[in-house]
Protein backbone atom coordinates (compact mmCIF):
# COMPACT_ATOMS: atom_id res chain seq x y z
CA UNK A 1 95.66 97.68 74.91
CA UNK A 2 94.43 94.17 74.75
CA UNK A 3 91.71 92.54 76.67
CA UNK A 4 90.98 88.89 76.76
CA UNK A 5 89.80 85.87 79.23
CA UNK A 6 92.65 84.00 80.94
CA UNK A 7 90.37 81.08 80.10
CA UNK A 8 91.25 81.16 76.46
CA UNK A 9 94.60 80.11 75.07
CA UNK A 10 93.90 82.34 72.17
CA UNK A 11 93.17 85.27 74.06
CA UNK A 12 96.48 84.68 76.04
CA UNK A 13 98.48 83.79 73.38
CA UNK A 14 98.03 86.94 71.61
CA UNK A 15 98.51 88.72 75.05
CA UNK A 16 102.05 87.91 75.12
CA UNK A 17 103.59 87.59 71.74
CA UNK A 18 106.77 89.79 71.66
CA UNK A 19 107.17 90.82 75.44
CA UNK A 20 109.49 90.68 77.51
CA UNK A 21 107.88 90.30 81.05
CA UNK A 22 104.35 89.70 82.19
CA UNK A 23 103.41 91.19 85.00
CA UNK A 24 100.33 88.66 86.38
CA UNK A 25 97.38 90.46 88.36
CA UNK A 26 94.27 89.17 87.61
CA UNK A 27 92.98 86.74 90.10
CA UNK A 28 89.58 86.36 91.20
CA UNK A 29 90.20 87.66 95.40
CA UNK A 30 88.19 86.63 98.41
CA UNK A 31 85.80 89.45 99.05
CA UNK A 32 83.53 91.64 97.14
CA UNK A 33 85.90 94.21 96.36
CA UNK A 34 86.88 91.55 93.68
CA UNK A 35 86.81 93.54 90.36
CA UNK A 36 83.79 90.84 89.10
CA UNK A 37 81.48 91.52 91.90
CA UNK A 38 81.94 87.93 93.04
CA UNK A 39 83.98 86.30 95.71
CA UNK A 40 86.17 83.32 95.01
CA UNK A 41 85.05 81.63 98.12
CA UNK A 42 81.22 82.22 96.89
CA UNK A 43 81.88 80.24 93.47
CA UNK A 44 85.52 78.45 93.62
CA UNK A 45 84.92 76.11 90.76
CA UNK A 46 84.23 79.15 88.75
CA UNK A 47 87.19 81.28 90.70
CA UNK A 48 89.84 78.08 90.23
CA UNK A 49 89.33 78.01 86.11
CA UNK A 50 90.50 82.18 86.20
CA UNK A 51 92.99 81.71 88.59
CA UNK A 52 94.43 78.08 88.51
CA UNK A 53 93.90 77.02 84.87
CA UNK A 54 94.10 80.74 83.72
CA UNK A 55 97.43 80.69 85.15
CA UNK A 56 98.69 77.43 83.36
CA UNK A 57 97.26 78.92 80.44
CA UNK A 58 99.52 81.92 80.58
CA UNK A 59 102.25 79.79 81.48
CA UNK A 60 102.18 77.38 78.49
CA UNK A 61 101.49 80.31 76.47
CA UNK A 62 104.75 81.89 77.78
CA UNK A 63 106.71 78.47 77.03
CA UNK A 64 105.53 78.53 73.58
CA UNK A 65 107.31 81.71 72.35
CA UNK A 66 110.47 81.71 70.56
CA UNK A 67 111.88 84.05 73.26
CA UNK A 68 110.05 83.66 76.39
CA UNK A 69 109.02 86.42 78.83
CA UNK A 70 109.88 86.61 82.39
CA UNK A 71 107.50 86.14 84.77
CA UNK A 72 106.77 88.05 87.63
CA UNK A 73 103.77 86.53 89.44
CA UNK A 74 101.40 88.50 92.72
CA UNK A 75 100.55 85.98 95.04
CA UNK A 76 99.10 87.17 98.89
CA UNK A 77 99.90 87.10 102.51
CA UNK A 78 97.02 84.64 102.72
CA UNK A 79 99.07 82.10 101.82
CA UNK A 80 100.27 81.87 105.45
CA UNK A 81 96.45 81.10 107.01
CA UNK A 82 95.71 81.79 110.50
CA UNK A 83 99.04 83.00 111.97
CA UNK A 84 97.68 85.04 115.02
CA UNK A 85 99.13 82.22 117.98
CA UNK A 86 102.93 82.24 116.23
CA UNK A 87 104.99 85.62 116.79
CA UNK A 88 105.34 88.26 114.00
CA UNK A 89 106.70 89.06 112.01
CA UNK A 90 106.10 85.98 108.67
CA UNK A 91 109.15 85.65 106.62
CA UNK A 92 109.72 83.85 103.16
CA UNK A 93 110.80 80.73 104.46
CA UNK A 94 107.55 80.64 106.95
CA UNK A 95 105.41 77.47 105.32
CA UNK A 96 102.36 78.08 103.37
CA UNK A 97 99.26 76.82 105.01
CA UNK A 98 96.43 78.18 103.29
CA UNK A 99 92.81 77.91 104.40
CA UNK A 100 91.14 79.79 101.78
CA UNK A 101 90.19 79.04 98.29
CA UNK A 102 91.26 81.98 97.00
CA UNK A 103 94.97 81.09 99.01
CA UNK A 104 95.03 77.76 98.02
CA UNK A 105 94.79 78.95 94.34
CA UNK A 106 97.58 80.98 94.94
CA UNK A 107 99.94 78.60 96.44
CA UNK A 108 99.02 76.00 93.73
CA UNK A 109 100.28 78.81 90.92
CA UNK A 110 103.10 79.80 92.83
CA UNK A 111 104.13 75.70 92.58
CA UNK A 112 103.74 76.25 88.75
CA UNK A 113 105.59 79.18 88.47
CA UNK A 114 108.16 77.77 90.40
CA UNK A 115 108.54 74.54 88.16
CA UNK A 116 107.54 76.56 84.75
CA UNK A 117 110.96 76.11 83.81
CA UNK A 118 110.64 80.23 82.84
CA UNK A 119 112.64 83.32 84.85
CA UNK A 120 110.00 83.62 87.41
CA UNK A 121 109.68 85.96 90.70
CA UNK A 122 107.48 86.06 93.03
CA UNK A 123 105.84 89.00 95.30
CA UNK A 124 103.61 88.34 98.22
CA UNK A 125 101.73 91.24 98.88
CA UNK A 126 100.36 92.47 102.56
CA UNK A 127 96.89 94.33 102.26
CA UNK A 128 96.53 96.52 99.07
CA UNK A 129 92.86 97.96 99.41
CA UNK A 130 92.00 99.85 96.29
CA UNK A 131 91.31 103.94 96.18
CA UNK A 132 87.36 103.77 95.25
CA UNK A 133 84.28 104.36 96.92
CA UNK A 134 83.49 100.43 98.08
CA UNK A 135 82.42 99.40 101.71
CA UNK A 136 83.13 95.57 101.61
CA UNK A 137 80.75 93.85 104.20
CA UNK A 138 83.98 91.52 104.26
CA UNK A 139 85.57 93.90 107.17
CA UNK A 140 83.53 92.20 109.24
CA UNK A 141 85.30 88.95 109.08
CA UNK A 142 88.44 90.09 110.24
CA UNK A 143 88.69 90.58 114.32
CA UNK A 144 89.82 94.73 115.52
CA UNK A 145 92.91 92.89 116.83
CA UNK A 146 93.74 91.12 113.66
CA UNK A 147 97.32 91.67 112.82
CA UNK A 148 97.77 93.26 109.32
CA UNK A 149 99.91 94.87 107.14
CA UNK A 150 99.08 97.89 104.83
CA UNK A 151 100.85 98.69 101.70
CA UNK A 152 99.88 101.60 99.30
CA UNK A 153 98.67 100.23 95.70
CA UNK A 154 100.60 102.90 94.56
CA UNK A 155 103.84 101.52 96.37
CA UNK A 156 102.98 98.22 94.91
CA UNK A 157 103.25 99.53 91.55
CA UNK A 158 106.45 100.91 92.09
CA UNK A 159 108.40 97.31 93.72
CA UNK A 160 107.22 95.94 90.50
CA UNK A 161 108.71 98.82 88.13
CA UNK A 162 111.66 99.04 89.93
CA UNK A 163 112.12 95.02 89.70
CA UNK A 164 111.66 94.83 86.29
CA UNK A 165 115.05 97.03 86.38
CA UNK A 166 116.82 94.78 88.69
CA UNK A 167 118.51 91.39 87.80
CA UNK A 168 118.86 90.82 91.76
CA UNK A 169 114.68 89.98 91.72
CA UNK A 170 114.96 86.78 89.52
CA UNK A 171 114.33 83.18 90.75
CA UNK A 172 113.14 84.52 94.49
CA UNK A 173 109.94 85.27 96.34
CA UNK A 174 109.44 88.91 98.26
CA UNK A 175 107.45 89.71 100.47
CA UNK A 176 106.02 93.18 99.52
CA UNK A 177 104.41 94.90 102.31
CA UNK A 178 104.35 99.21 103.85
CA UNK A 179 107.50 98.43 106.27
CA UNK A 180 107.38 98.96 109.82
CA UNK A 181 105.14 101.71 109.94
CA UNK A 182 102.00 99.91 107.64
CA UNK A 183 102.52 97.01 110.46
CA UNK A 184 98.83 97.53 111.91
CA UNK A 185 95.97 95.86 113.31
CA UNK A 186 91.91 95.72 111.62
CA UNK A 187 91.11 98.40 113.98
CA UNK A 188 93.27 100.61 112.97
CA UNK A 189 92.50 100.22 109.00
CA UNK A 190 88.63 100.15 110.26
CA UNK A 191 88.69 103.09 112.11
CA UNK A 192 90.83 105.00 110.05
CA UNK A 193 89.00 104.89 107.02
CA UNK A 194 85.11 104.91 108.00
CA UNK A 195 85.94 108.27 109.99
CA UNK A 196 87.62 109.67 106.86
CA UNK A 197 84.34 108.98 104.62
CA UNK A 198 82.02 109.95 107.47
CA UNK A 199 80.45 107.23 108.88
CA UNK A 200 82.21 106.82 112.27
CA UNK A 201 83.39 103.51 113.60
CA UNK A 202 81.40 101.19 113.91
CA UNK A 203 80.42 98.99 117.31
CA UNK A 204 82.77 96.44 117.83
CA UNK A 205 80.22 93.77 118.41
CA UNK A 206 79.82 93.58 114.50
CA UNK A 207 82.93 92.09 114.09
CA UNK A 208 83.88 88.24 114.67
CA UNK A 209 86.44 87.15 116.91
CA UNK A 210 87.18 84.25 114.57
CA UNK A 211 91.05 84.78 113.47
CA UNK A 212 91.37 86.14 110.12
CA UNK A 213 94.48 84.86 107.43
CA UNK A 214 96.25 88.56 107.62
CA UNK A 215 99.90 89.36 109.36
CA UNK A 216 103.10 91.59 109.65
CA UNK A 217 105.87 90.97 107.20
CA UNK A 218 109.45 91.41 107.22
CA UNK A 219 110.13 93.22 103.95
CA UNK A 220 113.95 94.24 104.67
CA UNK A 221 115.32 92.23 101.96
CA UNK A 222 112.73 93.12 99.53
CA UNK A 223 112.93 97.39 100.24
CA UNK A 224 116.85 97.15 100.08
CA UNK A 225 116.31 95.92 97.09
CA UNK A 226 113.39 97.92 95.76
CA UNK A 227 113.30 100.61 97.78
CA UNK A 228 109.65 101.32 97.52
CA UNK A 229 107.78 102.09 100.99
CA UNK A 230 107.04 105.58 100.03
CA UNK A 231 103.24 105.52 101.78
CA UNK A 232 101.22 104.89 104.69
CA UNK A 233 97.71 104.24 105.83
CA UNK A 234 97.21 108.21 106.05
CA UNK A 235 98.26 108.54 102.33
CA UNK A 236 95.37 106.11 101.49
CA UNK A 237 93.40 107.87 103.72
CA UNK A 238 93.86 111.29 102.39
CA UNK A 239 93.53 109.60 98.55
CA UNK A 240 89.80 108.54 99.78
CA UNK A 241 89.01 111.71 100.79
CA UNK A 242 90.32 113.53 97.73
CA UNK A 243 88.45 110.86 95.70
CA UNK A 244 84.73 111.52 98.30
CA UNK A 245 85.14 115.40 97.45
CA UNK A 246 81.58 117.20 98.63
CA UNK A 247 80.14 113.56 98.57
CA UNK A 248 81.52 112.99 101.79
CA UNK A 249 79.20 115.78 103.32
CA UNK A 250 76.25 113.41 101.93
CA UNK A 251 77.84 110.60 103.97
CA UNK A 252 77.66 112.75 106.90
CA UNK A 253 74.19 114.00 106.71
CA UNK A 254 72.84 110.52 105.80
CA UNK A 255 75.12 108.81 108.45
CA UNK A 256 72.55 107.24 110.79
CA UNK A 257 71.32 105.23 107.85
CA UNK A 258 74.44 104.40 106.17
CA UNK A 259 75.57 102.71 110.16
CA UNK A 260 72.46 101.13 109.99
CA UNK A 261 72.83 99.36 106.65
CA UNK A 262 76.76 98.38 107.23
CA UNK A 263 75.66 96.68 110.07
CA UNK A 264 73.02 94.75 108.45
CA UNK A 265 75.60 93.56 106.60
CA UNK A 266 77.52 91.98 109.65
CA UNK A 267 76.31 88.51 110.33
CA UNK A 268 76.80 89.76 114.20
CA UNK A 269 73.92 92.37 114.27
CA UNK A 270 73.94 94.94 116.64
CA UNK A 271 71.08 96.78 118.15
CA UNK A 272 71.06 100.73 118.52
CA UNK A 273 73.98 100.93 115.73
């Protein structure tokens, strides 16, 4: 295994001498669940030279190669912005209209993929929350009624093994969410998950009303093709509770304080949590 900083042309060179696709995941994301502890909207400057100029870097690194790779590039739902007043579901051909940094980033390396001149695709993905014990105060930017779409990490990992098998994904973007039955709201997600680790939903004036960049997506073209919505919501929420163990009886006997600190967290306090 090799690890290196997208930042360095050296690094990345040596990443992808002699393969035959790279698969591009590291981006600096919008909340603290980010893998660095920092959100791209906190520092963007920082956040644009990983995700912007890291992804040129690749991308000239690729074009240098005697044989170059294939690309197959993750970019988000969050490219669409604040769909919440236009009916669902968002397809391909819906315009980008990003209002985060962390979007905006994406959009602008989707462009260069696009124009790289390489064999590029392209998979949006709908909301891929990671199996580990993290709370992100972040939750609380997104309303209950928040339209969003669920897919399993584990399903994500699959569309991209099975489309690095299939000519059919080449030069296209796919939209990679659960399928109909990951089509929820914030609520839902919310809910589901704080009962499963033991804290109990929360009150629902610690969440903003302010429309949050998250929708449904039609995936029908992309799961005929890839055929992999194997998982729902309950999958990830039996995965959390296989991963709490006897922790989760901690959570439970220490739950009036844990409520109290999540909502401290909410910039919409609420008394008597």
């Amino acid at each position: 295994m090799f690890w290196g900083d997208l930042r360095n042309p050296q690094d990345v060179t040596a990443a992808v001498q002699g393969q035959d696709v790279v698969v591009h995941l590291g981006f600096v994301i919008p909340t603290n669940l980010s893998a660095t502890g920092v959100s791209s909207e906190d520092d963007p400057v920082w956040a644009r030279a990983i995700n912007v100029d890291g992804t040129r870097n690749l991308l000239e690194a690729m074009k240098a190669q005697a044989r170059p790779p294939k690309m197959l590039f993750t970019s988000s739902l969050h490219v669409y912005g604040r769909t919440h007043d236009q009916p669902p579901p968002r397809t391909v051909d819906d315009p980008p209209q990003p209002i985060e940094e962390y979007a905006k980033h994406k959009v602008e390396c989707e462009h260069m993929v696009r124009e790289s001149g390489l064999t590029w695709t392209i998979f949006r993905l709908a909301a891929a929350l990671p199996v580990r014990l993290v709370l992100d105060e972040d939750m609380f930017n997104v309303p209950l009624d928040n339209r969003i779409e669920f897919v399993h990490t584990r399903d994500v990992g699959l569309a991209i093994a099975n489309a690095l098998e299939n000519d059919r994904v080449w030069g296209s973007t796919w939209l990679i969410g659960g399928g109909p039955d990951c089509q929820l709201y914030q609520r839902d997600i919310v809910a589901g998950v704080l009962e499963a680790i033991g804290v109990g939903m929360l009150p629902e004036e610690v969440f903003t009303d302010v429309p949050y960049p998250t929708d449904w997506l039609d995936t029908a073209e992309s799961q005929e093709l890839l055929q992999f919505q194997r998982r729902t919501l309950d999958d990830y929420i039996e995965d959390v509770k296989d991963l709490l163990g006897f922790r989760r009886h901690l959570i439970v006997a220490f739950r009036p304080l844990i409520r109290r600190w999540l909502v401290s967290k909410s910039t919409l306090p609420a008394p008597g949590a």
